[in-house]
C-alpha atoms as a PDB file:
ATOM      1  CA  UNK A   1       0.000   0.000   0.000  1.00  0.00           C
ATOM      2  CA  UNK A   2       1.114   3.312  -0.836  1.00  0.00           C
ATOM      3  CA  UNK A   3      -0.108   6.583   0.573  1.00  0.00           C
ATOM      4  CA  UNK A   4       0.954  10.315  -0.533  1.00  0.00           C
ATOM      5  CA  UNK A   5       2.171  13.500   1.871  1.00  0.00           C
ATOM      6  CA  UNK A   6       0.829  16.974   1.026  1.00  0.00           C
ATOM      7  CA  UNK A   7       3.413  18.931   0.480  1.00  0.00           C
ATOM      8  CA  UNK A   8       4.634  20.437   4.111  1.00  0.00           C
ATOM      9  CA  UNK A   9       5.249  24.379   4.197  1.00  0.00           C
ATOM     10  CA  UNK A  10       8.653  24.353   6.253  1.00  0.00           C
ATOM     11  CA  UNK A  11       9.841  26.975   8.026  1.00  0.00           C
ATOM     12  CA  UNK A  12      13.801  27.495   8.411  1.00  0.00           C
ATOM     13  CA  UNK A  13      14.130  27.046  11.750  1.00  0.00           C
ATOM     14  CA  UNK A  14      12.503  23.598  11.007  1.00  0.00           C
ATOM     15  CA  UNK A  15      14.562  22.540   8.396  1.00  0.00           C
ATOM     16  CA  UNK A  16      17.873  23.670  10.374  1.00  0.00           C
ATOM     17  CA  UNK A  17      17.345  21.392  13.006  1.00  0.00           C
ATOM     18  CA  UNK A  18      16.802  18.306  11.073  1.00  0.00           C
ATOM     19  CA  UNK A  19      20.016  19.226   8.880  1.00  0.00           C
ATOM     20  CA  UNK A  20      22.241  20.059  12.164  1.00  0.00           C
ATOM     21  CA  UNK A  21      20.874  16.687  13.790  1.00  0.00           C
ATOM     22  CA  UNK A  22      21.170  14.025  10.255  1.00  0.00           C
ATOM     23  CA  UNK A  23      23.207  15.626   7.882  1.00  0.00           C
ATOM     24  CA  UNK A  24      26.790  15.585   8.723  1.00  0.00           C
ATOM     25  CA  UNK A  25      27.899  17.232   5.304  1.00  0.00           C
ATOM     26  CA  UNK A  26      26.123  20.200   5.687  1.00  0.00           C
ATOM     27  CA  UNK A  27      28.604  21.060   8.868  1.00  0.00           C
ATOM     28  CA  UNK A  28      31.123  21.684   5.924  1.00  0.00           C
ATOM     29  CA  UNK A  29      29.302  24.536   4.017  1.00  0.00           C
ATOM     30  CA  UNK A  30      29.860  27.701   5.049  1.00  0.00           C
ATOM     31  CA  UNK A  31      27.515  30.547   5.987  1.00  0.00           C
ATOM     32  CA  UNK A  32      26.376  30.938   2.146  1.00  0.00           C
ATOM     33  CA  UNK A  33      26.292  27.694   0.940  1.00  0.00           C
ATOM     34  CA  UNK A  34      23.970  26.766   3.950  1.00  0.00           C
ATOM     35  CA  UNK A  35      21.055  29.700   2.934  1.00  0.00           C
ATOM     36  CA  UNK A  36      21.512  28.359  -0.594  1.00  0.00           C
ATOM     37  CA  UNK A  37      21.651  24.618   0.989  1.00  0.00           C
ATOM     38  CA  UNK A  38      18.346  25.013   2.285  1.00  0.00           C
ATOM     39  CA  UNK A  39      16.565  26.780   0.300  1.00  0.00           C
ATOM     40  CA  UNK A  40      17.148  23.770  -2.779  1.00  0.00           C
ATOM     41  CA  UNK A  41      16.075  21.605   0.219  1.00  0.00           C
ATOM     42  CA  UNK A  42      13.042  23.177   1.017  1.00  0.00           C
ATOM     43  CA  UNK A  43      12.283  23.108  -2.828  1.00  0.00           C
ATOM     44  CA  UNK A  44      12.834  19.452  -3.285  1.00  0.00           C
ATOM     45  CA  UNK A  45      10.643  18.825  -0.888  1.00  0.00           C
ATOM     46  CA  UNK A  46       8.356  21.053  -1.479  1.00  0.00           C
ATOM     47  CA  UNK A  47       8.254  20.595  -5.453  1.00  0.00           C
ATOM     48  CA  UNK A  48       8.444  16.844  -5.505  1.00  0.00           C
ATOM     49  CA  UNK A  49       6.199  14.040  -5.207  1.00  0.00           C
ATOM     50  CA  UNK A  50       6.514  12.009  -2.202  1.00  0.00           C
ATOM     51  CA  UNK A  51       5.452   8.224  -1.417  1.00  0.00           C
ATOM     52  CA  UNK A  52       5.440   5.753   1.086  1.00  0.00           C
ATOM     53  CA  UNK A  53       5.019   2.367   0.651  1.00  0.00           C
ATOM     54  CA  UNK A  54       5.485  -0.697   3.485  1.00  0.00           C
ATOM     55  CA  UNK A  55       4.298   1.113   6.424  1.00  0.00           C
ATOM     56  CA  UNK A  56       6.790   3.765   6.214  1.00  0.00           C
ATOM     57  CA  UNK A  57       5.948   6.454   8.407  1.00  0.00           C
ATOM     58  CA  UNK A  58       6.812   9.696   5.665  1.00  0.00           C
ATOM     59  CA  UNK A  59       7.432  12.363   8.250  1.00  0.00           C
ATOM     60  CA  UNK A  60       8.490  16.117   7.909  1.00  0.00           C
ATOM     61  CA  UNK A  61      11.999  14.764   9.105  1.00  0.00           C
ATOM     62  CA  UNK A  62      12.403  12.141   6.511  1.00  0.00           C
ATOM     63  CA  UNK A  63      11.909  14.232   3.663  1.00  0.00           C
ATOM     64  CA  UNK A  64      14.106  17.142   4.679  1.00  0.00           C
ATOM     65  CA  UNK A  65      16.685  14.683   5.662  1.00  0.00           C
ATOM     66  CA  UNK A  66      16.917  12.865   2.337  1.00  0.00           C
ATOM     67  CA  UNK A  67      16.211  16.117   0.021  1.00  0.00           C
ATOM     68  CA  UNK A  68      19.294  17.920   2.087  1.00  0.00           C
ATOM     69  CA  UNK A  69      21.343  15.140   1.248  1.00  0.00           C
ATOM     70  CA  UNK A  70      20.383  15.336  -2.301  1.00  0.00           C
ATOM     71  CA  UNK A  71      20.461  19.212  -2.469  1.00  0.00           C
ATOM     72  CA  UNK A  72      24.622  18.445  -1.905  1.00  0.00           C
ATOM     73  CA  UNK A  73      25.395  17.958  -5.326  1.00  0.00           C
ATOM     74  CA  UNK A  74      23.666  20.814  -6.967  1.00  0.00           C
ATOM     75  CA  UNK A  75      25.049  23.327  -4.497  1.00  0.00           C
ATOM     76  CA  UNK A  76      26.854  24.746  -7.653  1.00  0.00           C
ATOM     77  CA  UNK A  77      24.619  23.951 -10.555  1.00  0.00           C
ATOM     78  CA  UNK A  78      21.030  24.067 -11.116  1.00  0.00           C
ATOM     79  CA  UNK A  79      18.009  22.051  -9.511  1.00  0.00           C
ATOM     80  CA  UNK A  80      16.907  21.810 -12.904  1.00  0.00           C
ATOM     81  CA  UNK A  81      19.152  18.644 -13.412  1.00  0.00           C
ATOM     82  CA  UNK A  82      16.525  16.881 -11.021  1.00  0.00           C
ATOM     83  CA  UNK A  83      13.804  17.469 -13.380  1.00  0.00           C
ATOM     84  CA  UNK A  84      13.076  14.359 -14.236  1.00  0.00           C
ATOM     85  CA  UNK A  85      12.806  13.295 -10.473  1.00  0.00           C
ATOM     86  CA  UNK A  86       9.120  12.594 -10.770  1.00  0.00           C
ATOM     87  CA  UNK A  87       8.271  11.028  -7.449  1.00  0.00           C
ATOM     88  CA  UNK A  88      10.407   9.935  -4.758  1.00  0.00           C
ATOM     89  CA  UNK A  89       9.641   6.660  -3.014  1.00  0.00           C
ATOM     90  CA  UNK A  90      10.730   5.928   0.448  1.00  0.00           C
ATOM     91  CA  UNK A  91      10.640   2.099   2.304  1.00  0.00           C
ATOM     92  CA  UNK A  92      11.171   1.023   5.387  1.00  0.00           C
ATOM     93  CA  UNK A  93      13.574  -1.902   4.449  1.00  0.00           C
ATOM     94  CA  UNK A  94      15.650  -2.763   1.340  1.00  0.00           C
ATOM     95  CA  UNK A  95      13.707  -4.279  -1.999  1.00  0.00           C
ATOM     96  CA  UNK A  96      14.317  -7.559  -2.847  1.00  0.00           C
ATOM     97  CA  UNK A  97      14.907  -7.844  -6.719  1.00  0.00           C
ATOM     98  CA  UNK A  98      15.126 -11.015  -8.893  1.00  0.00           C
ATOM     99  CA  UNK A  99      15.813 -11.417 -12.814  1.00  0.00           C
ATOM    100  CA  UNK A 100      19.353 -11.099 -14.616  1.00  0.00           C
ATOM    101  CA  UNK A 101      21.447  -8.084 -14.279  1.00  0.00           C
ATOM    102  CA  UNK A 102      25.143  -6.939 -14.305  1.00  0.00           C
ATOM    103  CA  UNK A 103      26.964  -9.008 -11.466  1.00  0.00           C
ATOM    104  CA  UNK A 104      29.202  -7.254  -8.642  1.00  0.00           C
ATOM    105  CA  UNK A 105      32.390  -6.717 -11.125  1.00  0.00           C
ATOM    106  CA  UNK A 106      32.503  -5.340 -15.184  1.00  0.00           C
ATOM    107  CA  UNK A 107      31.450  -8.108 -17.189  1.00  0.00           C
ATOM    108  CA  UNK A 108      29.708 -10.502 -15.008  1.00  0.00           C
ATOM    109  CA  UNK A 109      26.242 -11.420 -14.748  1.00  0.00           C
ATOM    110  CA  UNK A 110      24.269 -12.240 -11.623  1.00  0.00           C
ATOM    111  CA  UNK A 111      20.296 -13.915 -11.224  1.00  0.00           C
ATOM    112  CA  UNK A 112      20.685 -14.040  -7.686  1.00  0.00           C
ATOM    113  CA  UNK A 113      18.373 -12.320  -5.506  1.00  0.00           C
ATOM    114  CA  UNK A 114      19.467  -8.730  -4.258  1.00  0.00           C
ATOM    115  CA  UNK A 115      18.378  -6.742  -1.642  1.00  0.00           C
ATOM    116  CA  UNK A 116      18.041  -2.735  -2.845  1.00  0.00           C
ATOM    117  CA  UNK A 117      18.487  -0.060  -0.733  1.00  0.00           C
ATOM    118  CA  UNK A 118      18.184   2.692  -3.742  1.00  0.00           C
ATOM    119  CA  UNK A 119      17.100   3.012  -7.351  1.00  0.00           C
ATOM    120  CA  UNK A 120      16.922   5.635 -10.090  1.00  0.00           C
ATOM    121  CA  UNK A 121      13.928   4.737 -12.576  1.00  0.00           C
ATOM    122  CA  UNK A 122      14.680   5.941 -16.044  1.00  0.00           C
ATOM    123  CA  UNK A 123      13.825   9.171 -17.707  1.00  0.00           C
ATOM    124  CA  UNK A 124      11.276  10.766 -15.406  1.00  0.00           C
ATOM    125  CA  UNK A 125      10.286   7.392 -13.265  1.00  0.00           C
ATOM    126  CA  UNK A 126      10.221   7.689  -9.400  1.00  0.00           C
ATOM    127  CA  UNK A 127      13.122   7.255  -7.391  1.00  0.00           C
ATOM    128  CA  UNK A 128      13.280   5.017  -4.456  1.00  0.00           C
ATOM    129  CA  UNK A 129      15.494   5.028  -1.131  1.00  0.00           C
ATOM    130  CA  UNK A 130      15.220   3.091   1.873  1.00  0.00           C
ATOM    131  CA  UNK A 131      15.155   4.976   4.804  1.00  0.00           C
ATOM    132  CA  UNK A 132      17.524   3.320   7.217  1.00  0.00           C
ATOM    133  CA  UNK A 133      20.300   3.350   4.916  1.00  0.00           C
ATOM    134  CA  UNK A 134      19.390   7.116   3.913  1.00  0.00           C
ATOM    135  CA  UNK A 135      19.722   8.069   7.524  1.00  0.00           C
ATOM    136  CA  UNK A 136      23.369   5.945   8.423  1.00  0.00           C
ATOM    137  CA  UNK A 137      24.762   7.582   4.962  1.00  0.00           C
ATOM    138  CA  UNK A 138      23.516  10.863   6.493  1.00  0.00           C
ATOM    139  CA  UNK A 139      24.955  10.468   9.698  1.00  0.00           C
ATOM    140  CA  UNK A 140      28.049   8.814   8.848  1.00  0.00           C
ATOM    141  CA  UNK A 141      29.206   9.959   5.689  1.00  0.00           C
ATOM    142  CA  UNK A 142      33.298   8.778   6.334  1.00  0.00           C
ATOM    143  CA  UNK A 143      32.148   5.127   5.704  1.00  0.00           C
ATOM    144  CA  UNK A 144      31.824   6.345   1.767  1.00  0.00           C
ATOM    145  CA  UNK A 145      28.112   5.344   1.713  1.00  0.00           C
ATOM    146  CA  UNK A 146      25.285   7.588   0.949  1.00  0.00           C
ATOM    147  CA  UNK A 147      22.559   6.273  -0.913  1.00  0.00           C
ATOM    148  CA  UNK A 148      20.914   9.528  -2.049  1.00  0.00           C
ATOM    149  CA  UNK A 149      23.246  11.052  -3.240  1.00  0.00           C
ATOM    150  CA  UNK A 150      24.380   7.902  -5.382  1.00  0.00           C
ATOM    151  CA  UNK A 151      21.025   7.413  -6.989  1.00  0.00           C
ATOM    152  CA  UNK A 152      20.432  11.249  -7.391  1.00  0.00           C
ATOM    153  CA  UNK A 153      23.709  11.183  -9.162  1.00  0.00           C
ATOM    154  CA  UNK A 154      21.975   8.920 -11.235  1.00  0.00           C
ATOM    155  CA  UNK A 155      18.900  11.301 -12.148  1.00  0.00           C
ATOM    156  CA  UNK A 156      21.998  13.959 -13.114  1.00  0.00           C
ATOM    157  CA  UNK A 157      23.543  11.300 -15.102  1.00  0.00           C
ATOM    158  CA  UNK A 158      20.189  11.057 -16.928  1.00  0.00           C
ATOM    159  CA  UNK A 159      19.041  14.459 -17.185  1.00  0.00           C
ATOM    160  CA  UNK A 160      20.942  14.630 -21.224  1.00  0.00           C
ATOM    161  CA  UNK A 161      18.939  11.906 -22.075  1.00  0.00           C
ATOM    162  CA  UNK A 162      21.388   9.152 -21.537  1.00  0.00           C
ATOM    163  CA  UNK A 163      22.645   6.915 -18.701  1.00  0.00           C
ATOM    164  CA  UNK A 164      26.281   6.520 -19.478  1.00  0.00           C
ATOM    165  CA  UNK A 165      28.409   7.233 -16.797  1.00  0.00           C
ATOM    166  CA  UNK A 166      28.808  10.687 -18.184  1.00  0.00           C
ATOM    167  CA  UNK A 167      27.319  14.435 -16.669  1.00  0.00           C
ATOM    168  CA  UNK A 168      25.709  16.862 -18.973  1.00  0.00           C
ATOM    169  CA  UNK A 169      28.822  18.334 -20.466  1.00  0.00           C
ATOM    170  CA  UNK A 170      30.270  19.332 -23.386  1.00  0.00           C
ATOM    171  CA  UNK A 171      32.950  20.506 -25.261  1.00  0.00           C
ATOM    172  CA  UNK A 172      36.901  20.027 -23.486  1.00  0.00           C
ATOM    173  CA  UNK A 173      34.679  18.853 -20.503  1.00  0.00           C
ATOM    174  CA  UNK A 174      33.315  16.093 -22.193  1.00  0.00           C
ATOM    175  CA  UNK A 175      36.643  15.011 -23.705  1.00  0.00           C
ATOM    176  CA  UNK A 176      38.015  14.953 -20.721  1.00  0.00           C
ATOM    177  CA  UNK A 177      35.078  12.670 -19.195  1.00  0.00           C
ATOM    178  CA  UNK A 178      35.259  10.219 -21.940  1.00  0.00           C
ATOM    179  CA  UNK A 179      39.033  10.286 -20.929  1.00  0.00           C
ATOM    180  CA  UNK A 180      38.449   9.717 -17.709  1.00  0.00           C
ATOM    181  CA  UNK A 181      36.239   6.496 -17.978  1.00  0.00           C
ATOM    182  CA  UNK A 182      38.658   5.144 -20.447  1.00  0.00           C
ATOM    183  CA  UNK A 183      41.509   4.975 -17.929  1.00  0.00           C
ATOM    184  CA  UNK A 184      39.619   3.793 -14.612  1.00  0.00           C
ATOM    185  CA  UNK A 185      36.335   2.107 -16.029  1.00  0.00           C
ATOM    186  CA  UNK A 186      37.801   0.445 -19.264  1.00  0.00           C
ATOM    187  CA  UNK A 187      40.414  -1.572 -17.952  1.00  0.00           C
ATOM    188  CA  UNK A 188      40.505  -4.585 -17.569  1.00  0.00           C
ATOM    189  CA  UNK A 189      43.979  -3.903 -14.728  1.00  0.00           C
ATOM    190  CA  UNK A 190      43.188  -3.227 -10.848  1.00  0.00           C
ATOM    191  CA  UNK A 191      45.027  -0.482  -8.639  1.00  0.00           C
ATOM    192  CA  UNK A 192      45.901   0.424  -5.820  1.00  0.00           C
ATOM    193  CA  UNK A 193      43.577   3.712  -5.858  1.00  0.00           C
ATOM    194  CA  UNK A 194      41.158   1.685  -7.153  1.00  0.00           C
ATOM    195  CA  UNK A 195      40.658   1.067  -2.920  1.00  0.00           C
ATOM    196  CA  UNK A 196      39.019   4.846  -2.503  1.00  0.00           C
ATOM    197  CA  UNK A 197      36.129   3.481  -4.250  1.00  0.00           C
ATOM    198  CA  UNK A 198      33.421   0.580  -3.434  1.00  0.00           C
ATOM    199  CA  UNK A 199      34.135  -1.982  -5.692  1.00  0.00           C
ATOM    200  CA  UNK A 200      30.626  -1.708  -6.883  1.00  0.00           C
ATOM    201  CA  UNK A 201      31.742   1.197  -9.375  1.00  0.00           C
ATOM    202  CA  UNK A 202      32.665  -0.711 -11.792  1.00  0.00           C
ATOM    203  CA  UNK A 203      29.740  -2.429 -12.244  1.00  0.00           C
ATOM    204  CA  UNK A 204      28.535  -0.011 -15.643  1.00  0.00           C
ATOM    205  CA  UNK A 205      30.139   3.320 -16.568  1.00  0.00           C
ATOM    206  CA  UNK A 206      26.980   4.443 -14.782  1.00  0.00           C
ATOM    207  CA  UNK A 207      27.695   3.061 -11.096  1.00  0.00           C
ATOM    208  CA  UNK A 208      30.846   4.119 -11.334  1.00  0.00           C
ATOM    209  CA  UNK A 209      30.044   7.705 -11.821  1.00  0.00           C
ATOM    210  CA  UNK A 210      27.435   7.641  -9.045  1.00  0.00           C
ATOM    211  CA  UNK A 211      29.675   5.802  -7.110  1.00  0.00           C
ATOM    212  CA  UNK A 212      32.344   8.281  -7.709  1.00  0.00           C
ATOM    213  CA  UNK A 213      30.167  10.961  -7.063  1.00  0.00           C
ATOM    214  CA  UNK A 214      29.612   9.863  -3.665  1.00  0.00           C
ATOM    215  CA  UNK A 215      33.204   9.395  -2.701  1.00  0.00           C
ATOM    216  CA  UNK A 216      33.626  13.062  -4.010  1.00  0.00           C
ATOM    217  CA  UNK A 217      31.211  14.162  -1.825  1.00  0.00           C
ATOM    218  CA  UNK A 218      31.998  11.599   1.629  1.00  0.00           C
ATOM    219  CA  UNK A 219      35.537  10.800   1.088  1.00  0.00           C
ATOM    220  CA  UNK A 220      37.084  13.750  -0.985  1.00  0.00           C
ATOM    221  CA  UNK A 221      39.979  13.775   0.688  1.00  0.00           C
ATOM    222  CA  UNK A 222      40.961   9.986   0.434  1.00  0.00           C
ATOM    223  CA  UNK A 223      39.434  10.378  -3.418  1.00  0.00           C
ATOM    224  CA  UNK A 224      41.696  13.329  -4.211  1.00  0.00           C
ATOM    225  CA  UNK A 225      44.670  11.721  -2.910  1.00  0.00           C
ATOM    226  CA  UNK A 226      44.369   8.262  -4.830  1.00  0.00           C
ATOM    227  CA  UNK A 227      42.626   9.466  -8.287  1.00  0.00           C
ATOM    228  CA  UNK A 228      43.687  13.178  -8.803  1.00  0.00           C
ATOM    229  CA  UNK A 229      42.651  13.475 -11.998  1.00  0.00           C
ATOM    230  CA  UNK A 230      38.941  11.428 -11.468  1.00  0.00           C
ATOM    231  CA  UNK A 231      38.641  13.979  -7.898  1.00  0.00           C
ATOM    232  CA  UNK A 232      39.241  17.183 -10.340  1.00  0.00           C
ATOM    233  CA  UNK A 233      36.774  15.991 -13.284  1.00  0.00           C
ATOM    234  CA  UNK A 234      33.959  15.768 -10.597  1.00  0.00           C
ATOM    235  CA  UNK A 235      35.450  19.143  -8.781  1.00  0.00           C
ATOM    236  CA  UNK A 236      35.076  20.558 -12.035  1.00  0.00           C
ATOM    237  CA  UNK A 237      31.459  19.582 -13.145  1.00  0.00           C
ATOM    238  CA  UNK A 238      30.475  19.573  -9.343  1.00  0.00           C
END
């Protein structure tokens, strides 16, 4: 069963307390980023579509706390590359999925069940997180993990019409992207800085640029010192 929120009117005040008490990357921004950090969360929230399905209890908290996370990576570009966010779905525990699909490492395939803690529909389908896991990458964002911004980096990834691992860019900036995914993605040799990243990333050329995203964004440090030239691309777009 799925049931729908109205969309809350938040008040600062409101929205600063949840962010101060969940959302440990936000203590990083300083006095300007944090106006412009909440007012893009107050819009996602306030401009999106929000579901709960499974008993999920949607409250005022929950949304602010997963639209603040996802208002991170468009600190410095537009909201407009979540417009094809339709509706955002959030569970109370991790989807179980069955069917073939790409397995854990490039080139592999896997039918074994898999638990889901985040997807990114296509085009302008819903995305899903699952709230536990939302609120631990939240909280704890040195363990490399946060699922919202990895599947909102997929909706950016999207937003130019295709899901390959590259952001809307063009020009020297897309050279250097394809660049990029040619030396860490289409290898077939592992690294030592390969380690700054879950091994995930190299699932697709999509996974590893939302998985790269979020070690940008949790990890920069440990990301900057072990793939300088990956770390700048993102500082660049990002």
């Amino acid at each position: 069963m799925r049931w729908f929120r109205r969309r809350p009117q938040l008040d600062a005040d409101e929205v600063d307390a949840v962010v101060d008490a969940d959302v440990t990357l936000a203590a990083r921004l300083d006095a300007g980023e944090r106006d412009r950090h909440r007012d893009l969360t107050v819009a996602l929230v306030e401009s999106k579509r929000w579901e709960a399905v499974a008993g999920m209890e949607l409250t005022d908290a929950v949304m602010v706390t997963i639209a603040a996370n996802a208002a991170i990576p468009v600190l410095g570009l537009d909201l407009a590359l979540y417009r094809n966010v339709a509706s955002i779905i959030v569970r109370p525990t991790a989807a179980r999925s069955r069917g073939r699909r790409a397995g854990p490492v490039h080139g592999v395939v896997s039918e074994h069940p898999m638990s889901t803690i985040g997807q990114a529909a296509p085009h302008s389908g819903p995305l899903s997180i699952t709230w536990p896991a939302a609120l631990r990458g939240s909280r704890y964002p040195e363990a490399g993990h946060n699922v919202v911004i990895h599947e909102f980096a997929h909706k950016i990834d999207m937003s130019d019409g295709y899901t390959d691992g590259t952001p809307p860019v063009r020009g020297d900036d897309l050279t250097r992207w394809t660049e990029i995914l040619a030396d860490e993605y289409e290898r077939s040799d592992s690294r030592l800085s390969d380690e700054a990243l879950r091994p995930y990333a190299w699932t697709n050329p999509a996974e590893f640029f939302s998985v790269a995203t979020e070690a940008f964004f949790c990890t920069p440090v440990t990301l900057r010192d072990a793939k300088p030239a990956l770390y700048a691309a993102l500082s660049g777009f990002y």
